[in-house]
N, C-alpha and C. Protein backbone atom coordinates (compact mmCIF):
# COMPACT_ATOMS: atom_id res chain seq x y z
N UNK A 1 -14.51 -8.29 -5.13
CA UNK A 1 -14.43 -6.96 -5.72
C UNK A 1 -12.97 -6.54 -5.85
N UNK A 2 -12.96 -5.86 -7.17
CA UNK A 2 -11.34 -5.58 -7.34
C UNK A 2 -11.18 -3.72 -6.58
N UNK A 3 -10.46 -3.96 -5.66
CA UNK A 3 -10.43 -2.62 -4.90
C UNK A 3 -9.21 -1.45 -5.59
N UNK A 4 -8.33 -2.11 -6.23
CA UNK A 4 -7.36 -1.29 -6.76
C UNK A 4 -7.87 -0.10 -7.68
N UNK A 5 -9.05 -0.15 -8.73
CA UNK A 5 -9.02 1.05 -9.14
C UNK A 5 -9.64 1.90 -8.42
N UNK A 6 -10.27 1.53 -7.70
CA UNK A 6 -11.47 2.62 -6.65
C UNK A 6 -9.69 3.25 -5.77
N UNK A 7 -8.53 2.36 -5.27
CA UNK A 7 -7.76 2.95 -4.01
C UNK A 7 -6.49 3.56 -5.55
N UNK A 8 -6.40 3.33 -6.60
CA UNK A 8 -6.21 4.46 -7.71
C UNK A 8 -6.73 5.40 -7.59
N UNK A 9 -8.16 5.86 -8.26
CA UNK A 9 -8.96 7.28 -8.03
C UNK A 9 -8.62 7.51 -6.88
N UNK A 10 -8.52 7.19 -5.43
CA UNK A 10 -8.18 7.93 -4.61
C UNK A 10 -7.32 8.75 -4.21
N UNK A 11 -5.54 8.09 -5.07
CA UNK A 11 -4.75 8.98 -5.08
C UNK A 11 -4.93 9.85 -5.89
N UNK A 12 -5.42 9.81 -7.14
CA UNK A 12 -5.87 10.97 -8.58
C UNK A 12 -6.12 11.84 -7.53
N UNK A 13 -7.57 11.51 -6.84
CA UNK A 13 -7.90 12.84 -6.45
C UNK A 13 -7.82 13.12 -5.12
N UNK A 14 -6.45 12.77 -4.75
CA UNK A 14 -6.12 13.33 -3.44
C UNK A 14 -7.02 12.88 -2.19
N UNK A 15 -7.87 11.68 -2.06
CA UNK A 15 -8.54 11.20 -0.79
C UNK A 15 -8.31 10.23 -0.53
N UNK A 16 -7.00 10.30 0.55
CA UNK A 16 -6.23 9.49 0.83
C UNK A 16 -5.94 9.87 2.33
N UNK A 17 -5.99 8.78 3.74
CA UNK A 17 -5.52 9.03 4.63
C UNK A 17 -4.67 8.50 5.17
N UNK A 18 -3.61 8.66 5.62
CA UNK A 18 -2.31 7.69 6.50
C UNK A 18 -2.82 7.87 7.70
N UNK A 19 -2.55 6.39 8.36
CA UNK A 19 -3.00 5.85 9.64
C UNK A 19 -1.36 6.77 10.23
N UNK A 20 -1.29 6.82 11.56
CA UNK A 20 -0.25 6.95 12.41
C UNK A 20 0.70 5.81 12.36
N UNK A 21 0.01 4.92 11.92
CA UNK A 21 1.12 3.68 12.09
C UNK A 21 2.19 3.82 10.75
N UNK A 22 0.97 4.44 9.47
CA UNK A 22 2.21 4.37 8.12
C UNK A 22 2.94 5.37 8.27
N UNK A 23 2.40 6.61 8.96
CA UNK A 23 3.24 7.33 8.95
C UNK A 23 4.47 7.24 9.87
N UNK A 24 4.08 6.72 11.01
CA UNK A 24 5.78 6.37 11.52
C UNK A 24 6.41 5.18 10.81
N UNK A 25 5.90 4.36 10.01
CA UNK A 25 6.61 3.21 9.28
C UNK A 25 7.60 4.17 7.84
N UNK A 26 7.12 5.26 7.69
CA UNK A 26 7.08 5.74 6.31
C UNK A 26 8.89 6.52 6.52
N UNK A 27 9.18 6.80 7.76
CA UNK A 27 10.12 7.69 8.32
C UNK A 27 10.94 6.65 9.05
N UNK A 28 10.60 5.50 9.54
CA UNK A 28 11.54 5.06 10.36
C UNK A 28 12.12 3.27 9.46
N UNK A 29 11.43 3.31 8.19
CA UNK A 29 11.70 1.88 7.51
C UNK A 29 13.19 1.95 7.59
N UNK A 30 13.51 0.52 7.52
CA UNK A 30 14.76 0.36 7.44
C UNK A 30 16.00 0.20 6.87
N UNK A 31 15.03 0.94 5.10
CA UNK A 31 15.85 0.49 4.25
C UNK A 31 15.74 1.71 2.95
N UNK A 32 15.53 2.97 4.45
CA UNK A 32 15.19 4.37 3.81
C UNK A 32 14.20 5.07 3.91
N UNK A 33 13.63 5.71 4.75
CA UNK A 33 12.39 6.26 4.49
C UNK A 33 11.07 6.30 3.32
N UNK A 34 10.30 6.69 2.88
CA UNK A 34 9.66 6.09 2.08
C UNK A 34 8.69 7.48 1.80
N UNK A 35 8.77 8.01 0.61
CA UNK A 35 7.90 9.43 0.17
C UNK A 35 6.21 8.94 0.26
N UNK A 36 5.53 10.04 0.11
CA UNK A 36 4.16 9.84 -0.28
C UNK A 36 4.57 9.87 -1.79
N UNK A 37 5.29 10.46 -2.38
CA UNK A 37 5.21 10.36 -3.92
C UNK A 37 5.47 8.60 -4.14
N UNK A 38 6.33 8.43 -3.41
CA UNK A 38 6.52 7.10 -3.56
C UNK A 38 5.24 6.06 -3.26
N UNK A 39 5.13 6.27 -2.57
CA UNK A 39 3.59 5.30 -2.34
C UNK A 39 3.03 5.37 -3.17
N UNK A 40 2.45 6.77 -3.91
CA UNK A 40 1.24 7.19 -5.08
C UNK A 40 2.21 6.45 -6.51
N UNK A 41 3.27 6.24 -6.56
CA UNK A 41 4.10 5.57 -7.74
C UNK A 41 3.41 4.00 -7.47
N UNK A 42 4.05 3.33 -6.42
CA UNK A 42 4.03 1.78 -6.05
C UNK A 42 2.49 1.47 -6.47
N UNK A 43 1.32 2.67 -6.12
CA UNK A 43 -0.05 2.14 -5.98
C UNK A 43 -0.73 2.16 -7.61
N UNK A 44 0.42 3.06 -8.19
CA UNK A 44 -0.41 3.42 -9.92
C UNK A 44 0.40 2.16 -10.39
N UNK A 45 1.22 1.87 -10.49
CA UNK A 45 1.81 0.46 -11.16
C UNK A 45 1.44 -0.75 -10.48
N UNK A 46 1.13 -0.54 -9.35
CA UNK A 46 1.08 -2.14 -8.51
C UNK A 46 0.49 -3.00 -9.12
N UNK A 47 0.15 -3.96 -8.04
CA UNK A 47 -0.80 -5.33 -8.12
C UNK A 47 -0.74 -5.35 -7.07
N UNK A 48 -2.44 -6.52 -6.63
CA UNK A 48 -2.70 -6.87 -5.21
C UNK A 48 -1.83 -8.06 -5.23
N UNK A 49 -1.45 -8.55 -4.04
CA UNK A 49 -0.80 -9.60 -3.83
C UNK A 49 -1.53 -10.00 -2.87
N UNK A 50 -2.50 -9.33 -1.78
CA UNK A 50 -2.85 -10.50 -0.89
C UNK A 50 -4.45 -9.33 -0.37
N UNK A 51 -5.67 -9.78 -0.43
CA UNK A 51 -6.68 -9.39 0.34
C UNK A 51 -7.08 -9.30 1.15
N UNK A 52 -7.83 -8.59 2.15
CA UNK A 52 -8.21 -8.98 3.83
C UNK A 52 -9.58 -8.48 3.70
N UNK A 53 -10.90 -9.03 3.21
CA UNK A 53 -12.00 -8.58 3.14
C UNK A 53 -12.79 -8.33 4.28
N UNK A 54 -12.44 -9.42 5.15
CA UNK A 54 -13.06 -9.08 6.40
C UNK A 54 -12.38 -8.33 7.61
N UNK A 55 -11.10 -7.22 6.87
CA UNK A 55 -10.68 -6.73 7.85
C UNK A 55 -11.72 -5.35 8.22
N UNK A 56 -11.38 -4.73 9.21
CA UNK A 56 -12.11 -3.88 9.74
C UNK A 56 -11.00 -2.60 10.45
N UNK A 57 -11.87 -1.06 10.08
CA UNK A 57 -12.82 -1.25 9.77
C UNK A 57 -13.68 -1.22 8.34
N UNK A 58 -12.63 -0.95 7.43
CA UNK A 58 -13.22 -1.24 6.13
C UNK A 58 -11.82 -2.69 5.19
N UNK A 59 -13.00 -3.32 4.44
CA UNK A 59 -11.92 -4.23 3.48
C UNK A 59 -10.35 -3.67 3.31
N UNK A 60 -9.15 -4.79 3.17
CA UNK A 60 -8.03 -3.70 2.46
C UNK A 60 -7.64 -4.75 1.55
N UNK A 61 -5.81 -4.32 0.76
CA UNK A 61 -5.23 -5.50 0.18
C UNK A 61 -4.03 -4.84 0.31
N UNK A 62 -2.85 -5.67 0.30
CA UNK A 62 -1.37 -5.68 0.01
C UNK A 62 -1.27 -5.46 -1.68
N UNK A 63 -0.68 -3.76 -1.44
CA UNK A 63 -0.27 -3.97 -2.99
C UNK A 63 0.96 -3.72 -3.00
N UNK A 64 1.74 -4.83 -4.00
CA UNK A 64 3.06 -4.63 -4.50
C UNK A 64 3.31 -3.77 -5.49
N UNK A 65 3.98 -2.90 -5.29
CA UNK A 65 4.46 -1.89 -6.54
C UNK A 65 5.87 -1.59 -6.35
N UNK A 66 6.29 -0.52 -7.33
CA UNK A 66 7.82 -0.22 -7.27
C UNK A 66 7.54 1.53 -7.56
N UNK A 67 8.19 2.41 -7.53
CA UNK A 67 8.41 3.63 -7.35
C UNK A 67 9.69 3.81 -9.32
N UNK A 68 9.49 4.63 -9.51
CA UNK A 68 9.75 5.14 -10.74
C UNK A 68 11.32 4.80 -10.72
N UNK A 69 11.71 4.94 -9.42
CA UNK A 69 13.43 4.37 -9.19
C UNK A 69 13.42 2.84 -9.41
N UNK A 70 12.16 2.03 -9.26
CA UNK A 70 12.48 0.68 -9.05
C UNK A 70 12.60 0.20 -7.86
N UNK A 71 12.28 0.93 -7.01
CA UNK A 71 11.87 0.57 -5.55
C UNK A 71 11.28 -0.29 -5.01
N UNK A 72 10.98 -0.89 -4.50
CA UNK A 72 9.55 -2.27 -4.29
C UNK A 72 9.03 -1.52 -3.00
N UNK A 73 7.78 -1.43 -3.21
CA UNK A 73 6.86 -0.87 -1.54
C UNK A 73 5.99 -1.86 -1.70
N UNK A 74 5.58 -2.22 -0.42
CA UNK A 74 4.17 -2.77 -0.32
C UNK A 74 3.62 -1.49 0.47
N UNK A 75 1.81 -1.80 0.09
CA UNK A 75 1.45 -0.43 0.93
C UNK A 75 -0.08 -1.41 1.35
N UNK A 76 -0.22 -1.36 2.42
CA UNK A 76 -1.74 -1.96 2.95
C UNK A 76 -2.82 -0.92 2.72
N UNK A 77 -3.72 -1.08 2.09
CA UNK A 77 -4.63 0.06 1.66
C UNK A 77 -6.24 -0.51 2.08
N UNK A 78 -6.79 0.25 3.10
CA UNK A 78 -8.20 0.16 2.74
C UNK A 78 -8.80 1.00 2.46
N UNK A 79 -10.40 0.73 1.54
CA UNK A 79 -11.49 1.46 1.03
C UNK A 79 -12.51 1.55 1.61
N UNK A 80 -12.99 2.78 1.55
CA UNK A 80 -14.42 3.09 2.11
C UNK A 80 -14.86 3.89 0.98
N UNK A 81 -15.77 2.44 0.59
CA UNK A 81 -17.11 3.23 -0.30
C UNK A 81 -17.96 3.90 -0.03
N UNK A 82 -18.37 4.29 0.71
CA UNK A 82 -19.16 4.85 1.54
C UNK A 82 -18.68 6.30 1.43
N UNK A 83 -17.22 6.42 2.36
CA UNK A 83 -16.74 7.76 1.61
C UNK A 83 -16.00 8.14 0.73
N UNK A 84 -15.55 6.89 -0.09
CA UNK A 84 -14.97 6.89 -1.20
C UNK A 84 -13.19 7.81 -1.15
N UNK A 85 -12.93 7.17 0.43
CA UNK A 85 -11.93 7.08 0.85
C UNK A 85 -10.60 6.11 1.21
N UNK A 86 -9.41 6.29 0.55
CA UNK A 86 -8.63 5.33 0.85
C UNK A 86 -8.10 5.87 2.10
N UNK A 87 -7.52 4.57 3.24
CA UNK A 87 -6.97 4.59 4.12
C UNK A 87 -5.33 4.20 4.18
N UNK A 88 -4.10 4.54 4.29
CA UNK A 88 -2.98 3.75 3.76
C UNK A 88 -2.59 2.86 5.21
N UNK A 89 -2.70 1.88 5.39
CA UNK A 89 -2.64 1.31 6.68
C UNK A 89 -1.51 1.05 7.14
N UNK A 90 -0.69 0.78 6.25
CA UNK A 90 0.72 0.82 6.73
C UNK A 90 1.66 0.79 5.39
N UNK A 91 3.08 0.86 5.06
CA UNK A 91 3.59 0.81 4.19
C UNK A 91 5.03 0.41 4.36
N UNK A 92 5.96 -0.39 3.68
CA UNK A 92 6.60 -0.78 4.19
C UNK A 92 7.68 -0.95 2.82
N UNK A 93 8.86 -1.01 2.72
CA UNK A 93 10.31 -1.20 1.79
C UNK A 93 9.91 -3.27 2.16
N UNK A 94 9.43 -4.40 1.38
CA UNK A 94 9.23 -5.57 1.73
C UNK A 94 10.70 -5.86 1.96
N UNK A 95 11.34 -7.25 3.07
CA UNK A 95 11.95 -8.19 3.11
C UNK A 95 12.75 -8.49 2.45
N UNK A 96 13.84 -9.08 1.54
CA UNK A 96 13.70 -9.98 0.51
C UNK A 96 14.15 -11.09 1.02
N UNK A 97 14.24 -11.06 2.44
CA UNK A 97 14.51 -12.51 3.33
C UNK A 97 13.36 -13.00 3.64
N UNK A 98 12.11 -12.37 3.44
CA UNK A 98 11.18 -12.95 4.00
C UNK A 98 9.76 -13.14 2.97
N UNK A 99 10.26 -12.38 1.40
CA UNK A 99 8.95 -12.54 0.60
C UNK A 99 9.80 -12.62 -0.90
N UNK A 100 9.58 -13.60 -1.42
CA UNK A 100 10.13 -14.08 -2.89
C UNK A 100 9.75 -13.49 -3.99
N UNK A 101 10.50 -12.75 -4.43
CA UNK A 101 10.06 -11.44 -5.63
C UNK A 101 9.66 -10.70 -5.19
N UNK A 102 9.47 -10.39 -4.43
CA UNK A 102 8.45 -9.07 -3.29
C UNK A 102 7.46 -9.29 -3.24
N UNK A 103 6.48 -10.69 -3.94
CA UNK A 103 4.95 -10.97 -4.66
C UNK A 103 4.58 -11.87 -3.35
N UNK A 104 5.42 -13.00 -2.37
CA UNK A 104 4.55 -14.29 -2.30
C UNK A 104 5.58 -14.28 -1.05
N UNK A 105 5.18 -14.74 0.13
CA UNK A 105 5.78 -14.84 1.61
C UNK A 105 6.44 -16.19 1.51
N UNK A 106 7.67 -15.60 2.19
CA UNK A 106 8.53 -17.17 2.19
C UNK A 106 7.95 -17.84 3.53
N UNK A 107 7.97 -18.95 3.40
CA UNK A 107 7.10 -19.93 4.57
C UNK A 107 8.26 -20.47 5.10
């Protein structure tokens, strides 16, 4: 299942929750803090780059996006269909020592 437009509509209409973890990732990244506007940018342009279906407690995916500056965020997002809620699980300014184009993990 493609989860990106369902965790789209979520930012449209504002049902969206940050875990404690994104939110201290969101203030303390290391390569600038990181807006909610910014996230809602990275998640309307993105792409998934990586899935976790059997994470818990609902599915998520790594989406790569960039922010209207050209920013690169990844933002871990899960969905609940159920309440037709996104979760932002963590969010992060990526690497570029550690992920090639911002798309694919250097091994």
């Amino acid at each position: 299942m493609d989860r990106l437009p369902a965790v789209r509509r979520c930012f449209l209409e504002n049902r969206v929750l940050y875990s404690r973890h994104a939110r201290h990732e969101m203030v303390a990244e290391e390569f600038g803090s990181i807006t909610d506007d910014e996230i809602a940018e990275a998640v309307a342009e993105g792409e998934i780059i990586e899935s976790y279906p059997a994470a818990e407690p609902y599915p998520s995916v790594l989406i790569h996006g960039r922010t209207r500056r050209g920013r690169p965020v990844h933002v871990v997002a899960a969905y609940s269909e159920r309440d037709n809620l996104c979760v932002v699980v963590t969010v992060y300014h990526p690497d570029p020592s550690r992920w090639i184009e911002y798309r694919r993990r250097r091994r």
